[in-house]
N, C-alpha and C. Protein backbone atom coordinates (compact mmCIF):
# COMPACT_ATOMS: atom_id res chain seq x y z
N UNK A 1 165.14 93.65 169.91
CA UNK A 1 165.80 92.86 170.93
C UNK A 1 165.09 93.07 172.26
N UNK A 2 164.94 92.00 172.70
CA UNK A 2 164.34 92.40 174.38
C UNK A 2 165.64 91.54 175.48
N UNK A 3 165.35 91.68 176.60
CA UNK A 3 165.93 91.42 177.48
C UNK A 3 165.16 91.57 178.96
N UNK A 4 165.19 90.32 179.28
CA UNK A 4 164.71 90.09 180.79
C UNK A 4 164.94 89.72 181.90
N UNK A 5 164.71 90.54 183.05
CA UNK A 5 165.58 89.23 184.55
C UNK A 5 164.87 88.81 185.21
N UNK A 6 165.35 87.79 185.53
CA UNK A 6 164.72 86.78 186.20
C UNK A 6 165.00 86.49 187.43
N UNK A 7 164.03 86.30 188.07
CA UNK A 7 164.77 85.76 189.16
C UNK A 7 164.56 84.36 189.36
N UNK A 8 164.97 83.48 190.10
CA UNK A 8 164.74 81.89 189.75
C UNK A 8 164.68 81.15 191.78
N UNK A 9 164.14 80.41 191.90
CA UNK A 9 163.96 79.91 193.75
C UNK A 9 164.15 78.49 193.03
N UNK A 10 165.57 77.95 193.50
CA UNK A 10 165.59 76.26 193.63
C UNK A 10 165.75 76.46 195.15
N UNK A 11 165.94 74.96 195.11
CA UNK A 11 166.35 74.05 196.16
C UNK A 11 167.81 74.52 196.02
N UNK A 12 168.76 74.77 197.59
CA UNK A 12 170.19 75.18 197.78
C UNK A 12 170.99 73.99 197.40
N UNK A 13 170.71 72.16 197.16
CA UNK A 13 171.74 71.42 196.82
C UNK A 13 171.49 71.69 195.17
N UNK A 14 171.11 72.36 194.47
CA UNK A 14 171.31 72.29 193.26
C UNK A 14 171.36 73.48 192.75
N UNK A 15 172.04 74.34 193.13
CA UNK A 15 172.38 75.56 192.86
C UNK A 15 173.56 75.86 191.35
N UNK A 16 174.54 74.71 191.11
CA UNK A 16 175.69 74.60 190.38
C UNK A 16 174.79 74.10 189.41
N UNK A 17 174.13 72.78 189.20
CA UNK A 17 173.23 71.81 188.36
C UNK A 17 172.31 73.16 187.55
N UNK A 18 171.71 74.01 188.29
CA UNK A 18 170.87 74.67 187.53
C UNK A 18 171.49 76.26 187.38
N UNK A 19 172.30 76.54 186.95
CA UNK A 19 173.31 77.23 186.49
C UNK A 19 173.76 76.71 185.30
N UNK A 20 174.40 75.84 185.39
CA UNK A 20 174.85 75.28 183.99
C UNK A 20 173.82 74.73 183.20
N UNK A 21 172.33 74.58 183.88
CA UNK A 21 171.29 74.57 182.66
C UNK A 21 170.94 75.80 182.33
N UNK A 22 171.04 76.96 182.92
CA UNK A 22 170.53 78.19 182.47
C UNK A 22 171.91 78.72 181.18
N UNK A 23 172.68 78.45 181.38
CA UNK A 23 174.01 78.99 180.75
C UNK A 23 173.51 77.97 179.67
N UNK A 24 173.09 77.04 179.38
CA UNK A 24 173.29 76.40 177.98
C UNK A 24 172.08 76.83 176.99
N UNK A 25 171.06 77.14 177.75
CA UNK A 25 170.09 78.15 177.09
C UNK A 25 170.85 79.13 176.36
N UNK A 26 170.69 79.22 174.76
CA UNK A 26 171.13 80.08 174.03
C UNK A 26 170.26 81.22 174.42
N UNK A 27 171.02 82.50 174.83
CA UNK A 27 170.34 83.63 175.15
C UNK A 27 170.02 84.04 176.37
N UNK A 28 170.06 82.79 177.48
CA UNK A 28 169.85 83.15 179.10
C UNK A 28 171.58 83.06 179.66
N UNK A 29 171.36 84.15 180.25
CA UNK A 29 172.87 83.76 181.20
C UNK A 29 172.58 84.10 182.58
N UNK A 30 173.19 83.58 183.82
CA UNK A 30 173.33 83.27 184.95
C UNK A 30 174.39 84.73 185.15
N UNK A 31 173.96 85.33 186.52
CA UNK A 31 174.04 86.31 187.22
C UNK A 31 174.81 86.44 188.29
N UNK A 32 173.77 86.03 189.35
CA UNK A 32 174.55 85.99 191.02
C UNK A 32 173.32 85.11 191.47
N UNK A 33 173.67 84.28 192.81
CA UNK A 33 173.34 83.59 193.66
C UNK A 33 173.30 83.72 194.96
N UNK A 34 172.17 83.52 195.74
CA UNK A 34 172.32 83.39 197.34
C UNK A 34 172.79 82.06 198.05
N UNK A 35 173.29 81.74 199.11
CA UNK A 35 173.11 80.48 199.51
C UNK A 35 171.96 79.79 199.93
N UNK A 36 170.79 80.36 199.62
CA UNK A 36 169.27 80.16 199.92
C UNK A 36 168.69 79.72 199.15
N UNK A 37 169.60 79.84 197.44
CA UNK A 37 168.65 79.13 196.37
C UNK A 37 168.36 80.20 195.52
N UNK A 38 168.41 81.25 195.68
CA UNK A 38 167.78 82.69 194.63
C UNK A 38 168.83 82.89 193.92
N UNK A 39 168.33 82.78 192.55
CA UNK A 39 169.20 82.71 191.40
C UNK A 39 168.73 84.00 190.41
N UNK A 40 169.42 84.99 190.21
CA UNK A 40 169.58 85.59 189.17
C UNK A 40 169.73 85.92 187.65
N UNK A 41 169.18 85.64 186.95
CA UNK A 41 169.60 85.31 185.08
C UNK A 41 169.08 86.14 184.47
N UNK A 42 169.85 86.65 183.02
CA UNK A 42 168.51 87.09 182.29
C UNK A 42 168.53 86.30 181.13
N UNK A 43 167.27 86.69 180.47
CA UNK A 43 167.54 86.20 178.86
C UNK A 43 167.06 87.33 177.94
N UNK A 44 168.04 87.46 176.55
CA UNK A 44 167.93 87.86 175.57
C UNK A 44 167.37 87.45 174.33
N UNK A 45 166.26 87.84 173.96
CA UNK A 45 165.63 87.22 172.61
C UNK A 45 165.11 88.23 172.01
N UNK A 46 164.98 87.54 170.69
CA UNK A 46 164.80 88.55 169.49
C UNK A 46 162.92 88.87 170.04
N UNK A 47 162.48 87.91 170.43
CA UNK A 47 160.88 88.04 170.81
C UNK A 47 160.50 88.15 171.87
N UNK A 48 158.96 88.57 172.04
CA UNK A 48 158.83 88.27 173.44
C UNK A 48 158.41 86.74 173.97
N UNK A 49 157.71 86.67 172.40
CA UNK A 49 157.53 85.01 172.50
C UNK A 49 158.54 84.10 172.77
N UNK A 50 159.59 84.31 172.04
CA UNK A 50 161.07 83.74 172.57
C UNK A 50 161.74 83.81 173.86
N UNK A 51 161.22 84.87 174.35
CA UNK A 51 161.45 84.93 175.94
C UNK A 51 160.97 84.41 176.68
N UNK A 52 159.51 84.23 176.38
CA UNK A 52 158.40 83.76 177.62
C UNK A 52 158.55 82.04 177.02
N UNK A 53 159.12 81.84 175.82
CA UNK A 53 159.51 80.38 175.78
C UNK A 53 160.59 80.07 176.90
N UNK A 54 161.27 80.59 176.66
CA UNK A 54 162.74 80.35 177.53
C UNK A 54 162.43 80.28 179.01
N UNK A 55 161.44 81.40 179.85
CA UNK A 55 161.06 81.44 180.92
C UNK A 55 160.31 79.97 181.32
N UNK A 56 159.66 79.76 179.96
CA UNK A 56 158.75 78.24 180.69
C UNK A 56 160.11 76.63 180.47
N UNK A 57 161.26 77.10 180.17
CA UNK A 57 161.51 76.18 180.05
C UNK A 57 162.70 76.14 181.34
N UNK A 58 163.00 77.31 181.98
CA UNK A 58 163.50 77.51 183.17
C UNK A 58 162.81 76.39 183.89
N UNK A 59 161.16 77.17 184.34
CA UNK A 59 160.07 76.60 185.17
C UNK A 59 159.99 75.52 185.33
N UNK A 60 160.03 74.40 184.10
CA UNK A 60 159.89 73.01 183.86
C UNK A 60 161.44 72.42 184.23
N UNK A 61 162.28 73.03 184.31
CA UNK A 61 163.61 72.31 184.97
C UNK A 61 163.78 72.14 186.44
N UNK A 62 164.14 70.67 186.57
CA UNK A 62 163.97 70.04 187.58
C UNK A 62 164.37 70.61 188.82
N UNK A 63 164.40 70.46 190.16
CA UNK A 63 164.66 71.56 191.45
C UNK A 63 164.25 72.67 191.19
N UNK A 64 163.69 73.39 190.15
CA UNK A 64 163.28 74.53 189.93
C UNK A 64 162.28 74.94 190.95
N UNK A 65 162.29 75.48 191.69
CA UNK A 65 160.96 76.06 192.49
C UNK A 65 159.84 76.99 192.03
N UNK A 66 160.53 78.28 191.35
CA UNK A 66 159.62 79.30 190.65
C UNK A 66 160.65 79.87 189.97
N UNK A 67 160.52 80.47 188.96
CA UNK A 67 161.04 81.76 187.80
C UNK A 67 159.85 82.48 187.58
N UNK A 68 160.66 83.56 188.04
CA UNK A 68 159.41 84.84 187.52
C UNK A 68 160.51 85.61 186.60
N UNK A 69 159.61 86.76 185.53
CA UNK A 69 160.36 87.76 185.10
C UNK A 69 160.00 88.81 185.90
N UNK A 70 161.01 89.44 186.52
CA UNK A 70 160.81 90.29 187.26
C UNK A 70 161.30 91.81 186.43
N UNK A 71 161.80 92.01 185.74
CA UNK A 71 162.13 93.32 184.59
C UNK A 71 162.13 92.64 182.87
N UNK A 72 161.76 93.59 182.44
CA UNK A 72 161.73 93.41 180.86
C UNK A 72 162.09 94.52 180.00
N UNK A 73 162.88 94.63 179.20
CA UNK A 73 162.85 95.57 178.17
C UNK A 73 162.83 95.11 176.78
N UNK A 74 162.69 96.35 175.90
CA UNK A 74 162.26 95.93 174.61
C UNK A 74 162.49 97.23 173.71
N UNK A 75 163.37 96.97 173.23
CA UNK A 75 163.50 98.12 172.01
C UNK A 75 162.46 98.51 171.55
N UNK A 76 162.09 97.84 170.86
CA UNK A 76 160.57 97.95 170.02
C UNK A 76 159.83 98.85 171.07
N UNK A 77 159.36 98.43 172.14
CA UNK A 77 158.44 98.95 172.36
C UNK A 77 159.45 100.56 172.92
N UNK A 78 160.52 100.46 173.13
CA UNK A 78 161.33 101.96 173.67
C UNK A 78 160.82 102.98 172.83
N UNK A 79 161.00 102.49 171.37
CA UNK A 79 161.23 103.28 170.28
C UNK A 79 159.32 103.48 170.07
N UNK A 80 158.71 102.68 170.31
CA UNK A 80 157.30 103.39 170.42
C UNK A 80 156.81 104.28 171.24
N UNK A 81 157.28 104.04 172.83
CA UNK A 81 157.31 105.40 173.64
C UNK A 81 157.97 105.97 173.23
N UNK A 82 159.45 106.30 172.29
CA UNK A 82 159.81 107.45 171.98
C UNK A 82 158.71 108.72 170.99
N UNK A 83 158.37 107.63 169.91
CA UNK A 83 157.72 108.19 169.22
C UNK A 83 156.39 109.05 169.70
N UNK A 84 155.82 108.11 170.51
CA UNK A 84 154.74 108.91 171.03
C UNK A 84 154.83 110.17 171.80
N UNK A 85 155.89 110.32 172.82
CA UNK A 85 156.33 111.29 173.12
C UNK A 85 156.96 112.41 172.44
N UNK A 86 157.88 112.20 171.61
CA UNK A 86 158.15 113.25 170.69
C UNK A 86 157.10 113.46 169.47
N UNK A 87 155.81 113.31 169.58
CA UNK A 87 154.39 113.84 168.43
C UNK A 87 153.68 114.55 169.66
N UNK A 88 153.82 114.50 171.26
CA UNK A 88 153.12 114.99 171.94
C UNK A 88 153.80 116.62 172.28
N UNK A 89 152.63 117.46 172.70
CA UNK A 89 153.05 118.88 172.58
C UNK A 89 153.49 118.72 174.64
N UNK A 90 154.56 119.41 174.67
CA UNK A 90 155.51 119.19 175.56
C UNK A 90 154.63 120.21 176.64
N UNK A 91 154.37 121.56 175.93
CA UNK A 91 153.74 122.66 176.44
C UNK A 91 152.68 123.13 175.74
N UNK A 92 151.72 123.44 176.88
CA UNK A 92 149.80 123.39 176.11
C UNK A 92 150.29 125.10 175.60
N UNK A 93 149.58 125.29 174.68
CA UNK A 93 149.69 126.35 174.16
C UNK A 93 149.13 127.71 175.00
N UNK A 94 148.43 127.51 175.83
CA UNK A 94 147.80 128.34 176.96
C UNK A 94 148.53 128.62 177.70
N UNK A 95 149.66 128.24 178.29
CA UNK A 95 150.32 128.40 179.23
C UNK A 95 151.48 129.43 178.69
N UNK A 96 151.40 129.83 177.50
CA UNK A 96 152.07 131.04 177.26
C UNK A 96 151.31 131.93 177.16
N UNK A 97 150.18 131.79 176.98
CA UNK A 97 149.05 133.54 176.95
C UNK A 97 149.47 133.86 177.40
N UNK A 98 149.74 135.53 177.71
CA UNK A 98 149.84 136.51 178.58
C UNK A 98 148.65 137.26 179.42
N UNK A 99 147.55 137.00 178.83
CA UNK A 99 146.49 137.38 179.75
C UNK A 99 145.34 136.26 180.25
N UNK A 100 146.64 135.13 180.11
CA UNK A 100 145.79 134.09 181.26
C UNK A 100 146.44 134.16 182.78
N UNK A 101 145.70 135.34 184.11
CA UNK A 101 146.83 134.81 185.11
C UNK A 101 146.70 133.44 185.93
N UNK A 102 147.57 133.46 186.98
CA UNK A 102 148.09 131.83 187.33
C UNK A 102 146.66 132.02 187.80
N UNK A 103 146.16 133.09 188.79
CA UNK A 103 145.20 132.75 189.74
C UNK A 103 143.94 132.11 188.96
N UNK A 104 143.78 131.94 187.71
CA UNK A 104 142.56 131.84 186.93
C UNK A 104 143.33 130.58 186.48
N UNK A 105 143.96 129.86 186.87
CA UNK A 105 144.20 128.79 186.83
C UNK A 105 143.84 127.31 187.80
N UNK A 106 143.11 126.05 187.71
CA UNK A 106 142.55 125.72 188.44
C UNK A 106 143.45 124.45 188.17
N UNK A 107 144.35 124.22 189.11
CA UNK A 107 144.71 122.61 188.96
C UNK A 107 144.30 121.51 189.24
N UNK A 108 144.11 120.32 188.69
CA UNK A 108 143.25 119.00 188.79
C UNK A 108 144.22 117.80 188.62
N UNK A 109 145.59 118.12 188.88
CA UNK A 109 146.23 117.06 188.34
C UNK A 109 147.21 117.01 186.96
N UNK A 110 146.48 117.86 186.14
CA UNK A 110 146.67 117.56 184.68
C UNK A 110 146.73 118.87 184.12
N UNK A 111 147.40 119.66 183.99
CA UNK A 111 147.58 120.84 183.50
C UNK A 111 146.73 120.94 181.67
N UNK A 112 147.09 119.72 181.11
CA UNK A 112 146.31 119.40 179.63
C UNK A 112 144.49 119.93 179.82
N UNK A 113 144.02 119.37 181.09
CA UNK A 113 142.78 119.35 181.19
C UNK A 113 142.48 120.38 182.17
N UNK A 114 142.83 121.55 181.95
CA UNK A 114 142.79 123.17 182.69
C UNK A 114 141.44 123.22 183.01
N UNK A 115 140.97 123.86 183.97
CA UNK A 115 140.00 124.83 183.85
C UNK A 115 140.20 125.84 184.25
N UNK A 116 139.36 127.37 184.26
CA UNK A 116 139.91 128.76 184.27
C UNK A 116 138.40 129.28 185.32
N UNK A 117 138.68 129.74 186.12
CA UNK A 117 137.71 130.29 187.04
C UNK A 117 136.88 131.84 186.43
């Protein structure tokens, strides 16, 4: 499942008109509004392709000014950063020696990529 928000710029006389086109989109729903025209929505789809469909069909609706996706999530890909993170070693094995001291420790950023003076 993914899920995305959007943000959306019409024109302020059609603020109601393009609301009730975003709400009939199976999977996009309508948010909050400014009186300036900035419209809020997200949409839910099983894809990302299904999403970035839905986004172009925002775009192509009439008074529409711009839709961007401005956040995205995605299970799928959650559950791949999970994985990768839990196969990665949390703590380098060096950093428990006992006869490595700190001072022979040289930081660069990256504790993984040590060097020892």
């Amino acid at each position: 499942m993914n899920i995305s928000g959007i943000l959306i710029q019409i024109s302020p006389n059609y603020i109601d008109l393009i609301i009730s086109q975003i709400n009939e989109f199976q999977g996009c729903e309508y948010h909050v509004h400014d009186e300036m025209g900035k419209i809020v929505a997200t949409i839910q789809a099983e894809t990302t392709d299904e999403e970035i469909n839905y986004l172009k069909k925002i775009q192509q609706l009439p008074h529409v000014i711009s839709a961007e996706m401005v956040f995205s999530y995605s299970e799928d890909e959650l559950e791949n950063l999970r994985e990768n993170i839990e196969s990665q070693v949390i703590v380098p094995e060096w950093l428990n020696d006992p006869n490595i001291m700190a001072e022979q420790i040289e930081y660069h950023g990256d504790l993984k990529k040590k060097q020892f003076r």
